[in-house]
Protein backbone atom coordinates (compact mmCIF):
# COMPACT_ATOMS: atom_id res chain seq x y z
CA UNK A 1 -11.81 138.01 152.55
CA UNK A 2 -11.45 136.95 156.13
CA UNK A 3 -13.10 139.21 158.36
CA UNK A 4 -10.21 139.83 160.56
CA UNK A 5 -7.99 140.89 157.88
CA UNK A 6 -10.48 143.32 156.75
CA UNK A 7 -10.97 144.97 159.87
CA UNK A 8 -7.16 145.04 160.25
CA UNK A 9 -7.02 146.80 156.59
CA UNK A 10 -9.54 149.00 157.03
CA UNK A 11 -8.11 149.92 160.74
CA UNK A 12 -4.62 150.15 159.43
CA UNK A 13 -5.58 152.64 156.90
CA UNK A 14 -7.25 154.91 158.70
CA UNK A 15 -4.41 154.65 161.76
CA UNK A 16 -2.06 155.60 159.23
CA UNK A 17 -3.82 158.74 157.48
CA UNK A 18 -4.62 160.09 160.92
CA UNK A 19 -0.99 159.32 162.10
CA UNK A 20 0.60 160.89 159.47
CA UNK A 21 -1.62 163.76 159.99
CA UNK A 22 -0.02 164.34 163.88
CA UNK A 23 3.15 163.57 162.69
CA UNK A 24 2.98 167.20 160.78
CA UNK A 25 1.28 168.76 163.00
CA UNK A 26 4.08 167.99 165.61
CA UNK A 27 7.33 168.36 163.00
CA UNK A 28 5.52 172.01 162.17
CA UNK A 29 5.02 172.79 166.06
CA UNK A 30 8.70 171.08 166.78
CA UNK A 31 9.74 173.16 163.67
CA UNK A 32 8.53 176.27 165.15
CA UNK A 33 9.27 176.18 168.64
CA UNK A 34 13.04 175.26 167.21
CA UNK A 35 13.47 178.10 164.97
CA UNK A 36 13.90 175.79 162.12
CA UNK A 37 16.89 173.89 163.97
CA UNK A 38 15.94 170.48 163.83
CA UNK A 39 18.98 168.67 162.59
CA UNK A 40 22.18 168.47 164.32
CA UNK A 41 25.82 168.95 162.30
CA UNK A 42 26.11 165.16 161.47
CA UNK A 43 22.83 164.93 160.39
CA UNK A 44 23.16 168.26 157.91
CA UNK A 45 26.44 166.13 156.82
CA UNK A 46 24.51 162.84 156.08
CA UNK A 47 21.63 164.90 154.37
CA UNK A 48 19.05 163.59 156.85
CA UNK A 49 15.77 165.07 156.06
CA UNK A 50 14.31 166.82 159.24
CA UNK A 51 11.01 164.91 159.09
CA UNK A 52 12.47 161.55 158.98
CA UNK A 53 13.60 162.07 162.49
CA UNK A 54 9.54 162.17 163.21
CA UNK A 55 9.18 158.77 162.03
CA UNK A 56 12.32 156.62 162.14
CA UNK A 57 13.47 154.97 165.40
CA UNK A 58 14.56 156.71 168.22
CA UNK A 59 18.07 155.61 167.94
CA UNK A 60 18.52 157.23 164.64
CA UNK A 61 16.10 160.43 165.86
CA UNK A 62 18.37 161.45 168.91
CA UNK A 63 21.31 160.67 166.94
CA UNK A 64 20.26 163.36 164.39
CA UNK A 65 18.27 166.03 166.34
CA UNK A 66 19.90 168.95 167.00
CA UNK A 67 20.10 170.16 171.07
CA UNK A 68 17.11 172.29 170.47
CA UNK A 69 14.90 169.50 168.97
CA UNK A 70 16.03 167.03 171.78
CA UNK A 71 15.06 169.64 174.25
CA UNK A 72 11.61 169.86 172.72
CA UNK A 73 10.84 166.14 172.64
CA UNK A 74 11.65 166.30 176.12
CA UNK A 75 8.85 168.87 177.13
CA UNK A 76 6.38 167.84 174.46
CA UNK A 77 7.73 163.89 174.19
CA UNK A 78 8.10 162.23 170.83
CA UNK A 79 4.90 160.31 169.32
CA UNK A 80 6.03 157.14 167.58
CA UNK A 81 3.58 154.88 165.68
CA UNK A 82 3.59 152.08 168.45
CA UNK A 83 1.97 154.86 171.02
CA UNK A 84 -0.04 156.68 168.94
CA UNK A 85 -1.96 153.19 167.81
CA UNK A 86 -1.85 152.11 171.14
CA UNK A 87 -3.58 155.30 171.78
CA UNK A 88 -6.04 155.54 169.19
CA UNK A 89 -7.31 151.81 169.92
CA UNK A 90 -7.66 152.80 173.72
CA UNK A 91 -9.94 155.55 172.72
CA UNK A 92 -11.97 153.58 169.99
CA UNK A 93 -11.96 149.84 171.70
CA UNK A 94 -15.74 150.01 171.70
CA UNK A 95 -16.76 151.60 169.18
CA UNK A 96 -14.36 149.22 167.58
CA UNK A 97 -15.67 146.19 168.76
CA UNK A 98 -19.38 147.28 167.75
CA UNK A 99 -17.76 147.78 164.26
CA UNK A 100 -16.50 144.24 164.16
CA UNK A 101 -19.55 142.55 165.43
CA UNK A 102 -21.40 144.42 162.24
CA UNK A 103 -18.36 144.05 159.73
């Protein structure tokens, strides 16, 4: 296995565990601080599931949120996956690059 691809597997794994991990954390504070209204009237007509507005695109997410959910993104902003990793690799870039010189 190529040594690039495994770091990328390895990294991609554990980005995605810890990821999904914030994701809940925020849709339970979000959750909270919204008194459970998290999904607009067209959303509760499509059936759109509350967390999938956590991790689908932001399009879709302000189309669905109800006022009190876009209110909160807007004080507490909304994490997407393309931040958080950018993120996450900003705060590990050299213990990340020690990893890959020993991989």
């Amino acid at each position: 296995m190529s040594l690039v691809f495994a770091l990328a597997a390895d990294l991609s794994r554990e980005i995605t565990g810890i990821y999904r991990e914030r994701l809940e954390n925020e849709f339970r504070a979000a959750d909270e601080a919204c008194s459970g209204y998290l999904v607009n009237k067209l959303g509760k007509a499509e059936g759109i599931d509350a967390f999938s507005l956590f991790t689908g695109s932001e399009v879709r997410a302000y189309k669905y949120a109800s006022p009190e959910l876009v209110a909160h993104w807007a004080d507490m902003g909304r994490l997407t996956r393309a931040s958080f990793e950018a993120q996450y690799l900003a705060s590990r870039g050299e213990e990340l690059a020690i990893i890959e010189r020993n991989y």
